[in-house]
N, C-alpha and C. Protein backbone atom coordinates (compact mmCIF):
# COMPACT_ATOMS: atom_id res chain seq x y z
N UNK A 1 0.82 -1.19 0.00
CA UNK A 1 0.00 0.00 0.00
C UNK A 1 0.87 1.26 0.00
N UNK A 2 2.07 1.39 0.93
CA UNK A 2 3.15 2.52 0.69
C UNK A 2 3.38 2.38 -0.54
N UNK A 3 3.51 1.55 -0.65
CA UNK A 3 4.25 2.14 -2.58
C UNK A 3 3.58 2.71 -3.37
N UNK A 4 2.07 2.75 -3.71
CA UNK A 4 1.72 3.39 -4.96
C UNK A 4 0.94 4.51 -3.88
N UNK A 5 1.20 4.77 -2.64
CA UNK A 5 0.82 5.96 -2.14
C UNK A 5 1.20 7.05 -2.44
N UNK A 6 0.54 8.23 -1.95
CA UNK A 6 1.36 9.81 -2.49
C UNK A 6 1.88 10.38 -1.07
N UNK A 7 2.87 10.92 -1.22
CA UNK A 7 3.91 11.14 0.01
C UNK A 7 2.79 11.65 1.37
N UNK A 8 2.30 12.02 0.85
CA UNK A 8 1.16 12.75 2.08
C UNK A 8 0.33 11.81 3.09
N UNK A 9 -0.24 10.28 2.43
CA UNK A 9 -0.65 9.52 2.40
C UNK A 9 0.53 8.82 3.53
N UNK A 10 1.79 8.10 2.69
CA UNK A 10 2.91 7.74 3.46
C UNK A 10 2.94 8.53 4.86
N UNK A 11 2.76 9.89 4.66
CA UNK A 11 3.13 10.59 6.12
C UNK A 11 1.81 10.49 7.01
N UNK A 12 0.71 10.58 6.63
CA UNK A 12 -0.59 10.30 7.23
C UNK A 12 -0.70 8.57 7.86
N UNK A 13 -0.08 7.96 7.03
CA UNK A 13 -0.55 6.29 7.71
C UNK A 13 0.51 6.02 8.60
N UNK A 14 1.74 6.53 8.68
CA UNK A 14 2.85 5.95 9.23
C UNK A 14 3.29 7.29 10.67
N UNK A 15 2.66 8.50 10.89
CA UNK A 15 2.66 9.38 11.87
C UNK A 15 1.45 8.69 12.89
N UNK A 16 0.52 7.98 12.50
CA UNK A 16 -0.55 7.48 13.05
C UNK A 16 0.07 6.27 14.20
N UNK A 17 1.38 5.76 13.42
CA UNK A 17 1.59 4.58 14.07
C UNK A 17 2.82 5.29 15.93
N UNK A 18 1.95 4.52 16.55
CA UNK A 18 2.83 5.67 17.92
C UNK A 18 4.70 5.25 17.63
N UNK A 19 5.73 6.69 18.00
CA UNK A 19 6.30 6.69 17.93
C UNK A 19 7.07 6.79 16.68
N UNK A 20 6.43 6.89 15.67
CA UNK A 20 6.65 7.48 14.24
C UNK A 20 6.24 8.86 14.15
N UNK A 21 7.51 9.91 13.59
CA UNK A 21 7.54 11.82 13.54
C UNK A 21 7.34 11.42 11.93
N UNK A 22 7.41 12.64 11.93
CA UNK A 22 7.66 12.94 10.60
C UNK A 22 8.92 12.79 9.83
N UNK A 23 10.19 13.08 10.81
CA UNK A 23 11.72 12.94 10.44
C UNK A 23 11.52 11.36 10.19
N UNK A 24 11.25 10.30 10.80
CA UNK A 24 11.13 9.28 10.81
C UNK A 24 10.39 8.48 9.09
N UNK A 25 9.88 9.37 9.01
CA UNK A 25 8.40 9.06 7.63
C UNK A 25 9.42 9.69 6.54
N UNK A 26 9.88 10.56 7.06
CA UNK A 26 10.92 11.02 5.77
C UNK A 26 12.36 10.19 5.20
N UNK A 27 12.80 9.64 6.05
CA UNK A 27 13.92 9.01 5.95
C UNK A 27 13.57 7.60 5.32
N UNK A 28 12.57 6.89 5.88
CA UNK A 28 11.81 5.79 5.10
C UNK A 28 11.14 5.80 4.20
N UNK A 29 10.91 6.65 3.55
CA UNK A 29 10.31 7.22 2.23
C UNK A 29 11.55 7.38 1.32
N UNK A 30 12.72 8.27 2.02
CA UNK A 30 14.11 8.11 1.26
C UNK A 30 14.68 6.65 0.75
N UNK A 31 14.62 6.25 2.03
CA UNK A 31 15.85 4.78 1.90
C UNK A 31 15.12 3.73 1.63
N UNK A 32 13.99 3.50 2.63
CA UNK A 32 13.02 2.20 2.21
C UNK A 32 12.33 2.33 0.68
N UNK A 33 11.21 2.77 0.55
CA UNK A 33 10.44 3.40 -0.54
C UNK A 33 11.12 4.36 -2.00
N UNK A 34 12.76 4.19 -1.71
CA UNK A 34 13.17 5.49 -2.77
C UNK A 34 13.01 6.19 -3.47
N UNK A 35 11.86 7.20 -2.70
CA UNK A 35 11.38 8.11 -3.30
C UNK A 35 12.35 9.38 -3.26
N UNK A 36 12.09 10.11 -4.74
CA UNK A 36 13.22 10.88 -5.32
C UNK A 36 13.24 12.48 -4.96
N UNK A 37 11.84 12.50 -4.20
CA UNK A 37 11.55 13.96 -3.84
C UNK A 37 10.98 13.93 -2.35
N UNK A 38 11.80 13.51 -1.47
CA UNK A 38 12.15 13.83 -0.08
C UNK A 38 12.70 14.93 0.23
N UNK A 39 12.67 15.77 1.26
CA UNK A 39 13.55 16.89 1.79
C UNK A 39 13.02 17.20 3.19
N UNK A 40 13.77 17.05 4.19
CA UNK A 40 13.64 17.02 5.37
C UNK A 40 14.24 18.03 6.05
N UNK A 41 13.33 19.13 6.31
CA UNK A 41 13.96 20.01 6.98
C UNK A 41 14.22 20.31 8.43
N UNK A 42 13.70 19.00 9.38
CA UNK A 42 13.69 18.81 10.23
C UNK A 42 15.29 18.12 10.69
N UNK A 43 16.02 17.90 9.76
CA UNK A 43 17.36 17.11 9.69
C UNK A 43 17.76 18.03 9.95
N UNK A 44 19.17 17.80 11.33
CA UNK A 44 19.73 18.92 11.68
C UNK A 44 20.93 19.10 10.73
N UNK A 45 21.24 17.74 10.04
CA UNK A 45 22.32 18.00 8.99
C UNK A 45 22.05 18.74 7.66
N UNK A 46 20.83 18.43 7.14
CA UNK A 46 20.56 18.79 5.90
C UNK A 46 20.39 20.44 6.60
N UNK A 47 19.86 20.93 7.65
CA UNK A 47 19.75 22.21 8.53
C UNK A 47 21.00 22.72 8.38
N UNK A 48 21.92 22.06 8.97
CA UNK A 48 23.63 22.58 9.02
C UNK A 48 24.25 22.99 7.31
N UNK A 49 24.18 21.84 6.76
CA UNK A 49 24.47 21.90 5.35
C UNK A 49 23.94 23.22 4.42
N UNK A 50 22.46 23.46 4.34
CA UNK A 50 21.52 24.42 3.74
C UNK A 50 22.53 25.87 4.27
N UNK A 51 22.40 25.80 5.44
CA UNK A 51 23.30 27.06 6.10
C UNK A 51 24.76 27.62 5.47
N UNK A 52 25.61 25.86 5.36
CA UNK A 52 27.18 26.55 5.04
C UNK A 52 27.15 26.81 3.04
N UNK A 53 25.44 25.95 2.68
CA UNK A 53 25.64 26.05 1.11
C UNK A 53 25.57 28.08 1.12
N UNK A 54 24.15 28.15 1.79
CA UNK A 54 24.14 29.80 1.56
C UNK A 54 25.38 30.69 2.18
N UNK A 55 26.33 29.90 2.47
CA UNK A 55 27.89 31.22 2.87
C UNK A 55 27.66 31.45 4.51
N UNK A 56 26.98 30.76 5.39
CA UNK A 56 26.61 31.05 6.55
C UNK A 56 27.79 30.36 7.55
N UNK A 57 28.34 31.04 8.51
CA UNK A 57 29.29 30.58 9.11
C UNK A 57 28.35 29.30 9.90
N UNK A 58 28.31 28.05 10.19
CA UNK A 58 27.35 27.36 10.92
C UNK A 58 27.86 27.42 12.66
N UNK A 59 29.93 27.32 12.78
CA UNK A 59 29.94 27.46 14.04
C UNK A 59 29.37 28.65 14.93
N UNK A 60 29.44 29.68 13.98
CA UNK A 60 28.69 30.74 14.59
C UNK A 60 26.96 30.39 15.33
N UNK A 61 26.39 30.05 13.91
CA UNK A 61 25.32 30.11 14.33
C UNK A 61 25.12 28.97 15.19
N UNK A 62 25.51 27.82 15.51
CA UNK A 62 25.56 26.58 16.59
C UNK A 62 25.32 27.16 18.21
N UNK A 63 26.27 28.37 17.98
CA UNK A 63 26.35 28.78 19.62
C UNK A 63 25.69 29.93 20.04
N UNK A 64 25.03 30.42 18.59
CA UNK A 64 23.67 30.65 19.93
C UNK A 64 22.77 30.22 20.04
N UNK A 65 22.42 28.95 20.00
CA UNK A 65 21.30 28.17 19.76
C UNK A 65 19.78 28.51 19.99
N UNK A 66 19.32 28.25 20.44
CA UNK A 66 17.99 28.58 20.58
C UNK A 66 16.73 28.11 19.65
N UNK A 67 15.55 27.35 20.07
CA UNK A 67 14.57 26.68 18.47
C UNK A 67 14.90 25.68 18.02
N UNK A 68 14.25 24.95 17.29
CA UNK A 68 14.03 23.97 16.36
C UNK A 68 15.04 24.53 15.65
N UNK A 69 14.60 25.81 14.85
CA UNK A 69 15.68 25.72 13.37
C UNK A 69 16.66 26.61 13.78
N UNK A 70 17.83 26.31 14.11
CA UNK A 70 19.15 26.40 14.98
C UNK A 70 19.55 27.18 13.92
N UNK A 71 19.91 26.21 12.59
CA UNK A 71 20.64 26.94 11.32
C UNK A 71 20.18 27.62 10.26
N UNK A 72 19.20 27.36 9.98
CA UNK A 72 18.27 28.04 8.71
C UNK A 72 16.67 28.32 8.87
N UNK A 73 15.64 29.03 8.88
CA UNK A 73 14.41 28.65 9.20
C UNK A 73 13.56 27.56 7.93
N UNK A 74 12.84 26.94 8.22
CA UNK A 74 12.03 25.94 7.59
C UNK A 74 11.67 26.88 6.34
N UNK A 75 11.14 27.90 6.08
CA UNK A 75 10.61 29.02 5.24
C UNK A 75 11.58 28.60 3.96
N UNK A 76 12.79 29.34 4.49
CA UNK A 76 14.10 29.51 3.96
C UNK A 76 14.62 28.03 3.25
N UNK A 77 14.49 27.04 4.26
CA UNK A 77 15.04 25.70 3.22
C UNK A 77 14.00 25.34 2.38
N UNK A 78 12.54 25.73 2.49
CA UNK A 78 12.10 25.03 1.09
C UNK A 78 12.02 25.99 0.09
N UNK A 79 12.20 27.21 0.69
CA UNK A 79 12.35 28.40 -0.83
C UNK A 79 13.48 27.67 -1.86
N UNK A 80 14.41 27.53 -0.91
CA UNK A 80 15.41 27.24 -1.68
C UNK A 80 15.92 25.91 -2.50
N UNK A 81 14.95 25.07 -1.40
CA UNK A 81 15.37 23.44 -2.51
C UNK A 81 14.36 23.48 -3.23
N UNK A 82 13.02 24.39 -3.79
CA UNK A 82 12.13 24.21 -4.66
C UNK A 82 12.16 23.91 -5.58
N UNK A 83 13.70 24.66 -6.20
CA UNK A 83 14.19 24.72 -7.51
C UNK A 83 14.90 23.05 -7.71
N UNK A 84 14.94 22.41 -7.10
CA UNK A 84 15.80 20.98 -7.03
C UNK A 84 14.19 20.39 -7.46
N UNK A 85 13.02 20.36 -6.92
CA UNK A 85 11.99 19.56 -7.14
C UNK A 85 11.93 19.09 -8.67
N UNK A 86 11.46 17.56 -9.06
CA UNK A 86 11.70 16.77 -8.24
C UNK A 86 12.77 15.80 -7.34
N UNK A 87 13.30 16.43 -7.50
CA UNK A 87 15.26 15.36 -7.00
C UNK A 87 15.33 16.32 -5.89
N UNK A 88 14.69 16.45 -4.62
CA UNK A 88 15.07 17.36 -3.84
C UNK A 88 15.76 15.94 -3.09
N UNK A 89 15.78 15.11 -3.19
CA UNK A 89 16.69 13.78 -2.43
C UNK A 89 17.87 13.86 -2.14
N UNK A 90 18.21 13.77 -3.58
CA UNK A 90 19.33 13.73 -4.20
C UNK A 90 20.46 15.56 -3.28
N UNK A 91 19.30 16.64 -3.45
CA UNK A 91 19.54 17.70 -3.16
C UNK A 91 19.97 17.75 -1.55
N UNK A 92 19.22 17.15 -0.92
CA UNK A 92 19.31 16.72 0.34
C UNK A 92 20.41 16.05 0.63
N UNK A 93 20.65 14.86 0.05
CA UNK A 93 22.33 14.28 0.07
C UNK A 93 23.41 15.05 -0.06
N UNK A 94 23.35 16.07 -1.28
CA UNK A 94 24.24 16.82 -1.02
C UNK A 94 24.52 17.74 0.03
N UNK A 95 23.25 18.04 0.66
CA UNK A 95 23.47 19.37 1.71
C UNK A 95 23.96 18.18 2.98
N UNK A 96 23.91 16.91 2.83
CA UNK A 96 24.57 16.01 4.24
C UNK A 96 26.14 16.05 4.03
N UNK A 97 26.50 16.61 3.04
CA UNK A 97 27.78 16.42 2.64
C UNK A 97 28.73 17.73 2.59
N UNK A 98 27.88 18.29 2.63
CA UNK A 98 28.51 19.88 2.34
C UNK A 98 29.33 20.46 2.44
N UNK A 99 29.93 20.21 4.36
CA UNK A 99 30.40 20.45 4.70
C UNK A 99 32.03 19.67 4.14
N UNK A 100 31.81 18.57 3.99
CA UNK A 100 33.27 18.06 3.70
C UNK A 100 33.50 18.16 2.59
N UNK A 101 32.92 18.57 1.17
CA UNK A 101 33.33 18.86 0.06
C UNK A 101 33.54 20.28 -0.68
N UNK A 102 34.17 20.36 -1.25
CA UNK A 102 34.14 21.55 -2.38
C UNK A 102 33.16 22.07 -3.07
N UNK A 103 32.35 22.83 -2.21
CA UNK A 103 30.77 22.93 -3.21
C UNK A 103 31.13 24.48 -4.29
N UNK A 104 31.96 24.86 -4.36
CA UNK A 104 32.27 26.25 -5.19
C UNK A 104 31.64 26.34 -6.46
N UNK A 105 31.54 24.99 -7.47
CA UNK A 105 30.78 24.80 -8.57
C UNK A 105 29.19 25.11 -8.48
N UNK A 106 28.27 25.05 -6.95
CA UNK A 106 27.68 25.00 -7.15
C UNK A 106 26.79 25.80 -6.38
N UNK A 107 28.07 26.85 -6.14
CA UNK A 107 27.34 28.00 -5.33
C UNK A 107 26.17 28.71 -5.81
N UNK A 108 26.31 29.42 -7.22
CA UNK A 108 25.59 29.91 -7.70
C UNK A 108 23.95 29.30 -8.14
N UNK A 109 23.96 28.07 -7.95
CA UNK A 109 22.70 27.47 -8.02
C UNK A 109 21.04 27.56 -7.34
């Protein structure tokens, strides 16, 4: 039944089950289900990542913590991976990575 569901559906039957978030529904929709247009902005990495893609110092912003969205607001990360839809996955992988690679090619994106 997950499989030919529509992501909304996936997040509606599987938030129902106790102890299933939404971060949870997202990641199994990624890896289990491999669906290609995931983006989790509840991930504090893909959070951290989104931050150092836009030029944002992240140790800075780490220490003053405060909120849910520590590094970027929720607003702000889907303005910006909109343009990735549908491969916001894929988009997402990269922002887990961000930090350890050379993203200069793809600043301007």
């Amino acid at each position: 039944m997950l499989v030919g569901a529509s992501d909304e559906e996936v997040l509606e039957k599987l938030t129902a089950v106790r102890g299933l978030g939404r971060w949870s529904v997202e990641m199994f929709s990624l890896f289990g289900l491999k669906r290609t247009d995931v983006f989790s902005t509840g991930d504090l990495g893909v959070q951290r990542g989104m931050a150092a893609h836009m030029g944002r110092d992240v140790k800075k912003l780490k220490a003053k913590g405060g909120g849910k969205w520590k590094y970027m607001s929720e607003k702000d990360m889907l303005e910006h991976s909109a343009k990735f839809a549908p491969y916001r996955s894929l988009f997402m992988w990269y922002m887990w990575r961000v930090e350890d690679v050379d993203v200069s090619a793809i600043q301007d994106a």
